[in-house]
C-alpha atoms as a PDB file:
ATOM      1  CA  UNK A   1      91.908 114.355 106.618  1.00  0.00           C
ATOM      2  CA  UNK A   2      95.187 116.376 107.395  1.00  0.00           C
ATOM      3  CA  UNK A   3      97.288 113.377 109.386  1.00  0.00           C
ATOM      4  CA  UNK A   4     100.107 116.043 109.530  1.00  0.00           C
ATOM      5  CA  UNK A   5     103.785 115.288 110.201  1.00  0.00           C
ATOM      6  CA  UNK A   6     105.230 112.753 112.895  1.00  0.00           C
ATOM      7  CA  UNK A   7     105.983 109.590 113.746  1.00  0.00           C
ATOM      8  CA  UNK A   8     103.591 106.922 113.494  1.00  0.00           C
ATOM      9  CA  UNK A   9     102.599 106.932 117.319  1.00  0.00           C
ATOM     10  CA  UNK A  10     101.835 110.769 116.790  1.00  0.00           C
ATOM     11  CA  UNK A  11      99.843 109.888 113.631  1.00  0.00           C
ATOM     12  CA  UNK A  12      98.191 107.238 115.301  1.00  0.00           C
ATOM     13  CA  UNK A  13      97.417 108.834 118.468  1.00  0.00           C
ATOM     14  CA  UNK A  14      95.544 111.462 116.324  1.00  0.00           C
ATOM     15  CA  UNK A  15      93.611 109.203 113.789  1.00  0.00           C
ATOM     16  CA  UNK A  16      92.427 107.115 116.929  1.00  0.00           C
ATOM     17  CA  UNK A  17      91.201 110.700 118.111  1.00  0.00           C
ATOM     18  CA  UNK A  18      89.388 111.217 114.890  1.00  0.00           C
ATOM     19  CA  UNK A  19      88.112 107.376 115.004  1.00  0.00           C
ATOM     20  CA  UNK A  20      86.397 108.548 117.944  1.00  0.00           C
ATOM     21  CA  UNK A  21      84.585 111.430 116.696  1.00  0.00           C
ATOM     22  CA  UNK A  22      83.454 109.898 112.982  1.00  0.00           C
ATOM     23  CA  UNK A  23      82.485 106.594 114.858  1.00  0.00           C
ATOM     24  CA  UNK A  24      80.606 109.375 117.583  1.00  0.00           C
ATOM     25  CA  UNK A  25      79.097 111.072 114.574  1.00  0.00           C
ATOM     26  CA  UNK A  26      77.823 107.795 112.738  1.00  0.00           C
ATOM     27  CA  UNK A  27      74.804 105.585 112.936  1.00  0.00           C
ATOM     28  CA  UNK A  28      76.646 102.331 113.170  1.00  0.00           C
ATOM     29  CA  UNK A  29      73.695 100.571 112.771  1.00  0.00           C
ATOM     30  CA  UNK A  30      72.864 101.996 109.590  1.00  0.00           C
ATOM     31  CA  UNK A  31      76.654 101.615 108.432  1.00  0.00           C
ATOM     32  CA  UNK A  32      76.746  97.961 109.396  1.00  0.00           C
ATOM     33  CA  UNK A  33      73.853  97.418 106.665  1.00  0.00           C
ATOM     34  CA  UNK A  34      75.300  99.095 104.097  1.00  0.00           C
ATOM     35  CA  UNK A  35      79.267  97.332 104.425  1.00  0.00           C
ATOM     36  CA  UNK A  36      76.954  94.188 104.391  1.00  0.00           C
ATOM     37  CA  UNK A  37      74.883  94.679 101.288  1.00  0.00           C
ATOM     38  CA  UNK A  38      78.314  95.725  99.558  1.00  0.00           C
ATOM     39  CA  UNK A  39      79.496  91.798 100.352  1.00  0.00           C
ATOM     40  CA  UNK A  40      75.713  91.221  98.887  1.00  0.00           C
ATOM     41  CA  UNK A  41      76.158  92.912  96.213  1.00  0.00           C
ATOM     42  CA  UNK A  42      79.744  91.715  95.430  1.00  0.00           C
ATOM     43  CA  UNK A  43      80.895  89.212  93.301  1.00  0.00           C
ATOM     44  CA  UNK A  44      83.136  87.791  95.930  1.00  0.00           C
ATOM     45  CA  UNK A  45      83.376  83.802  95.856  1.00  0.00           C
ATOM     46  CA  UNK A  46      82.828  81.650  98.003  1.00  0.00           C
ATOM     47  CA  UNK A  47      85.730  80.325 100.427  1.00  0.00           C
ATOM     48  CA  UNK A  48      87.593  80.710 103.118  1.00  0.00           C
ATOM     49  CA  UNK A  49      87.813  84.495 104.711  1.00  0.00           C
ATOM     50  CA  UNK A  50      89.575  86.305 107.225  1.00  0.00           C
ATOM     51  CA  UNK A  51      87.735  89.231 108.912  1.00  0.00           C
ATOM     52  CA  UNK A  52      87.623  90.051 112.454  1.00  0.00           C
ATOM     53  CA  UNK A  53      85.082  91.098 114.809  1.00  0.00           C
ATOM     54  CA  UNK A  54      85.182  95.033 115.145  1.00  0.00           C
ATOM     55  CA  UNK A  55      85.910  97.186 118.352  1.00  0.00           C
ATOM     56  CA  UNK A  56      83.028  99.671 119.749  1.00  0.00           C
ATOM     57  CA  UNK A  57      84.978 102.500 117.701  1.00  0.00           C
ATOM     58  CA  UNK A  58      85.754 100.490 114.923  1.00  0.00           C
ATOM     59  CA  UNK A  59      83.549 100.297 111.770  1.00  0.00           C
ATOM     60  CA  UNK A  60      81.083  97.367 112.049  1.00  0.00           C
ATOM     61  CA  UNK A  61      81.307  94.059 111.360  1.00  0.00           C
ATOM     62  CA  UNK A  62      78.665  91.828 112.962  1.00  0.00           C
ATOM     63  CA  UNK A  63      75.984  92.319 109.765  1.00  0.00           C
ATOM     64  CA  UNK A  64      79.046  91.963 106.760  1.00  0.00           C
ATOM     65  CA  UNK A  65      80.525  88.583 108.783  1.00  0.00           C
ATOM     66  CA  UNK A  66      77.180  87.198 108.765  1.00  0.00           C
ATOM     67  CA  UNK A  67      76.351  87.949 104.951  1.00  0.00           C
ATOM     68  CA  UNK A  68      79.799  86.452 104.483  1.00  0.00           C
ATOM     69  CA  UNK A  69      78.457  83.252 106.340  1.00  0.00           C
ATOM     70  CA  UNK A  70      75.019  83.629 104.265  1.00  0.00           C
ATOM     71  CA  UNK A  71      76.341  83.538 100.866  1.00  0.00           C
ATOM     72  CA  UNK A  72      78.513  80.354 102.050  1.00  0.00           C
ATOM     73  CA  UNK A  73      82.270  81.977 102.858  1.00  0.00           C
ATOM     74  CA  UNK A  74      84.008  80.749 105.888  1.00  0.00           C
ATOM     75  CA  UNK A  75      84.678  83.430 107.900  1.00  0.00           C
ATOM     76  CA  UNK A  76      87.851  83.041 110.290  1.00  0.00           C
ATOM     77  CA  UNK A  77      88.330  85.354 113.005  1.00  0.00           C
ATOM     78  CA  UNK A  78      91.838  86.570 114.408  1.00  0.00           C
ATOM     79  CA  UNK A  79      92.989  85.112 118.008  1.00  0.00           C
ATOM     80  CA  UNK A  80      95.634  87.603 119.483  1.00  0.00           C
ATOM     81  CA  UNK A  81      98.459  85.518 121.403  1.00  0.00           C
ATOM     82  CA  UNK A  82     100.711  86.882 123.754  1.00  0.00           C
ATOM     83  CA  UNK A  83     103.464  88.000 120.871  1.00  0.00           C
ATOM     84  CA  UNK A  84     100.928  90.278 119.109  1.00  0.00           C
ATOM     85  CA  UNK A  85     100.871  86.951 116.139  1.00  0.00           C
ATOM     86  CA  UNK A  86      97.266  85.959 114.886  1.00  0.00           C
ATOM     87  CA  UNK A  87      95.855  82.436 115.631  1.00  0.00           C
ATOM     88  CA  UNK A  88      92.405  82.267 113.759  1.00  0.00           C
ATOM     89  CA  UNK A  89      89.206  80.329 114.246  1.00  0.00           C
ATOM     90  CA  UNK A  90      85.999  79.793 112.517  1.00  0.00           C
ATOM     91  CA  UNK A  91      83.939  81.980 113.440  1.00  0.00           C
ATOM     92  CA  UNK A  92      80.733  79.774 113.155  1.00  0.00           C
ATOM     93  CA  UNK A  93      82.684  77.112 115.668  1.00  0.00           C
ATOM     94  CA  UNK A  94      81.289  77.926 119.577  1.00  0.00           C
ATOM     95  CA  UNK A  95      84.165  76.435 121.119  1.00  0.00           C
ATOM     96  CA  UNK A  96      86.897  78.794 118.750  1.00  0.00           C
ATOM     97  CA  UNK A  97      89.060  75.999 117.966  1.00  0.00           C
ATOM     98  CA  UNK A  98      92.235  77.394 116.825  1.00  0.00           C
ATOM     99  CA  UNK A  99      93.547  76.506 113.298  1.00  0.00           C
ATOM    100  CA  UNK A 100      96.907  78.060 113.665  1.00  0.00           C
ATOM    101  CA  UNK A 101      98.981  81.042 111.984  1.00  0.00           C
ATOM    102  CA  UNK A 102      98.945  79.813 109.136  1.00  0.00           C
ATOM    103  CA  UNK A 103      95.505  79.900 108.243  1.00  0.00           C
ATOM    104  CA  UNK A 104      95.554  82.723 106.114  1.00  0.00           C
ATOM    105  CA  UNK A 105      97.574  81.024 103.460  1.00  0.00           C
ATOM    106  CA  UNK A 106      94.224  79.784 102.568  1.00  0.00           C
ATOM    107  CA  UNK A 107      92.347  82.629 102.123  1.00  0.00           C
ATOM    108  CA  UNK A 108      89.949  83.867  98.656  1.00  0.00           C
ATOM    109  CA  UNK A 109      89.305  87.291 100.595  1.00  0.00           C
ATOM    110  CA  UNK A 110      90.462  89.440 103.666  1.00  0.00           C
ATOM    111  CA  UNK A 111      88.790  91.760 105.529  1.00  0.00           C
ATOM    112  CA  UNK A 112      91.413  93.901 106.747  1.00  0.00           C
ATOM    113  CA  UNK A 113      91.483  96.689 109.907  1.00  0.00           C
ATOM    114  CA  UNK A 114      93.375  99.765 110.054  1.00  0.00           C
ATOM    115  CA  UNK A 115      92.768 103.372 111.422  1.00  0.00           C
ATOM    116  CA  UNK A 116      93.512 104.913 107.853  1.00  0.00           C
ATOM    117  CA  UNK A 117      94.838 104.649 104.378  1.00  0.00           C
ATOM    118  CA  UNK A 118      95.997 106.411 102.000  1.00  0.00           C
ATOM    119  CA  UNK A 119      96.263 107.432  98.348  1.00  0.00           C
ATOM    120  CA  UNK A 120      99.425 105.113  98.014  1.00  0.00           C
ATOM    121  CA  UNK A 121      97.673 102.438  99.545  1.00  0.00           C
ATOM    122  CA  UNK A 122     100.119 102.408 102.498  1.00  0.00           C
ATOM    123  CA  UNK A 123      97.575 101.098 105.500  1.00  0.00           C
ATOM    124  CA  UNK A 124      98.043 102.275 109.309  1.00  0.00           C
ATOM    125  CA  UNK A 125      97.139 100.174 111.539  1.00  0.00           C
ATOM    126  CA  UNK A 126      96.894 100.108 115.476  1.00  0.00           C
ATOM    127  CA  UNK A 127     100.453  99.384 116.036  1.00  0.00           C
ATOM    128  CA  UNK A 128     101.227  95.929 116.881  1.00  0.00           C
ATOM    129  CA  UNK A 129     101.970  94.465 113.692  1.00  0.00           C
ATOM    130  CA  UNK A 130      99.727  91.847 113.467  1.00  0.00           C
ATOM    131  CA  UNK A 131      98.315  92.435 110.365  1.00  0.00           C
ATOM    132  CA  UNK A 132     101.856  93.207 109.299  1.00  0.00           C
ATOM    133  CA  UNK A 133     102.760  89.686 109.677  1.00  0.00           C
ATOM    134  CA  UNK A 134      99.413  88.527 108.250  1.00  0.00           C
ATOM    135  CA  UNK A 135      99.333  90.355 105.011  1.00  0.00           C
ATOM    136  CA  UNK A 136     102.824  88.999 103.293  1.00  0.00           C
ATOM    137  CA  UNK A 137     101.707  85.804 103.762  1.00  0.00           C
ATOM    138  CA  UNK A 138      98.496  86.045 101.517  1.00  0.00           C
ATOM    139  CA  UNK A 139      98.087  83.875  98.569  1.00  0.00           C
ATOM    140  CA  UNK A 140      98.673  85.946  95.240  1.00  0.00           C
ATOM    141  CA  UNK A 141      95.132  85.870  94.510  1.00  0.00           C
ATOM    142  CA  UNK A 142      93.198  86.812  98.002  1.00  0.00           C
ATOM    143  CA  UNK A 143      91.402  90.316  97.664  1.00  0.00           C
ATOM    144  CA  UNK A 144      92.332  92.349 100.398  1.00  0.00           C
ATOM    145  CA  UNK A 145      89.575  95.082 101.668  1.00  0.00           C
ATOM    146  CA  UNK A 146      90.951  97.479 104.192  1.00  0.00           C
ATOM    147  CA  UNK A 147      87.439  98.177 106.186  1.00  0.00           C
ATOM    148  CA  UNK A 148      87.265 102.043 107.366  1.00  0.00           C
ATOM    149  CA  UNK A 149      84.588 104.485 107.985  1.00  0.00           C
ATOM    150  CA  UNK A 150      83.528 106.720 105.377  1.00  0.00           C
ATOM    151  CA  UNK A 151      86.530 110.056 105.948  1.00  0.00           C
ATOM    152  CA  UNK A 152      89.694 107.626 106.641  1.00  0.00           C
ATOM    153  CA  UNK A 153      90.699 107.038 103.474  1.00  0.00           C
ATOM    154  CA  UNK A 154      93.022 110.151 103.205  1.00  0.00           C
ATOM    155  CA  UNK A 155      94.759 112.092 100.365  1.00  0.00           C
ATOM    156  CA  UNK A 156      97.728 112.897 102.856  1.00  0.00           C
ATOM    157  CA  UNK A 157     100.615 110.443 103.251  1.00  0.00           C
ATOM    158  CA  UNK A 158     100.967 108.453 106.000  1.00  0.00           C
ATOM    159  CA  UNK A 159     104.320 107.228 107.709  1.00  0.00           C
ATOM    160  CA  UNK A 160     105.555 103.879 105.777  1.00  0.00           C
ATOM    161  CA  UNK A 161     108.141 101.919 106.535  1.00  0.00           C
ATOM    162  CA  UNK A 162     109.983  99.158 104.361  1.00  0.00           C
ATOM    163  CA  UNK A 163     107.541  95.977 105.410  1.00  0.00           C
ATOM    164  CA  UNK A 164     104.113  98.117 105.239  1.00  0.00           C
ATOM    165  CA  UNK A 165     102.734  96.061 102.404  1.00  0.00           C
ATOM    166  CA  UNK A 166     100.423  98.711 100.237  1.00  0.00           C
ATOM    167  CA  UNK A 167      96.375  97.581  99.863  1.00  0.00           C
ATOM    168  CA  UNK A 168      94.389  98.160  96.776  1.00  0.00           C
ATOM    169  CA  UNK A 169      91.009  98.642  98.143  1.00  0.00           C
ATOM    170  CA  UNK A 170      89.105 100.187 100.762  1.00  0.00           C
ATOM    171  CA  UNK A 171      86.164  99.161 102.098  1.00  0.00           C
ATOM    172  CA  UNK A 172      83.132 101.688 103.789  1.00  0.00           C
ATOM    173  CA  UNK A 173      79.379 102.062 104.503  1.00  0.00           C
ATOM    174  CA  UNK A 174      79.476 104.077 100.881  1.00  0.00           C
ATOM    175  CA  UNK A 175      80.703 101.306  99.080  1.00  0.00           C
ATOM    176  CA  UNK A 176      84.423  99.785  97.851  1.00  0.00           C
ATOM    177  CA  UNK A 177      87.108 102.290  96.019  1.00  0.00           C
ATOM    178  CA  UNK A 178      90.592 101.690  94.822  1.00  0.00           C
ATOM    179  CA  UNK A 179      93.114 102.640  97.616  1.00  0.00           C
ATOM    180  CA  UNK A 180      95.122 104.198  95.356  1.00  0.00           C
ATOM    181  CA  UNK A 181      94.589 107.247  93.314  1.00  0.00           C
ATOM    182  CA  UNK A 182      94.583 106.897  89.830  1.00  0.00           C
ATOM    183  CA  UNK A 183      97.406 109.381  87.664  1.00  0.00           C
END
């Protein structure tokens, strides 16, 4: 995928174009299974987990948060407040009782969204910096999966500025692969 040259609004503007047509061009359905049986399939332990419930557009994640659940992870959900910061909540608690911003500081694994990554592991996301406050504050140890559909993890380098935090793996219906490229 050729992001081309710009600024990250330009970069994002077009990646959120070619969401659109891979999500268009997908059976969702399908790809929800398969992110799924990679959790099922992982050796991932058991614990606390952030992931988030996807966007029409986005890659699915109704099937992998309840394998998650299934093989005994507690899976916390992001709340957006009004300053673009994350409040989380279980997401197996009806009444989404916030556990505060600092939630992640707990987590074993995080399910991370972004509209593309690439081969240096630098992760674009949708703009608000959410995530960008999220990630830094990850214990050593938490395995971060950056969840895209198969054809956003890109060879071509996207824009990067000094807090973008690289990711090591990405996360599709084919399966998990190393963010970065190998030498």
């Amino acid at each position: 995928m050729d992001t081309g040259a710009g600024s990250k609004g330009d970069v994002r503007h077009r990646l959120r174009a070619r969401r659109r047509e891979i999500a268009a061009s997908r059976d969702l359905v399908a790809d929800a299974e398969a992110i799924a049986e990679v959790v099922r399939a992982s050796p991932f332990a058991a614990g606390t987990t952030l992931s988030y419930e996807s966007l029409p557009h986005e890659p699915p994640t109704g099937a992998l948060n309840a394998a998650l659940q299934a093989a005994g992870h507690r899976v916390l959900v992001p709340i957006t407040l009004p300053d673009l910061h994350l409040d989380w909540c279980d997401l197996a608690d009806p009444g989404r009782t916030p556990l505060g911003t600092e939630a992640p500081r707990r987590a074993g694994l995080a399910i991370v969204p972004a509209l593309s990554v690439d081969s240096a592991g630098t992760r674009l996301g949708q703009g608000g910096g959410c995530y960008d406050r999220v990630l830094p504050m990850l214990p050593a140890h938490c395995r971060v999966l950056v969840l895209l559909h198969p054809g956003e993890h890109t060879d071509e380098v996207l824009p990067r500025e000094p807090h973008d935090i690289p990711v090591a793996t990405v996360l599709t219906a084919l399966g998990t692969t190393p963010a970065v490229a190998s030498a």
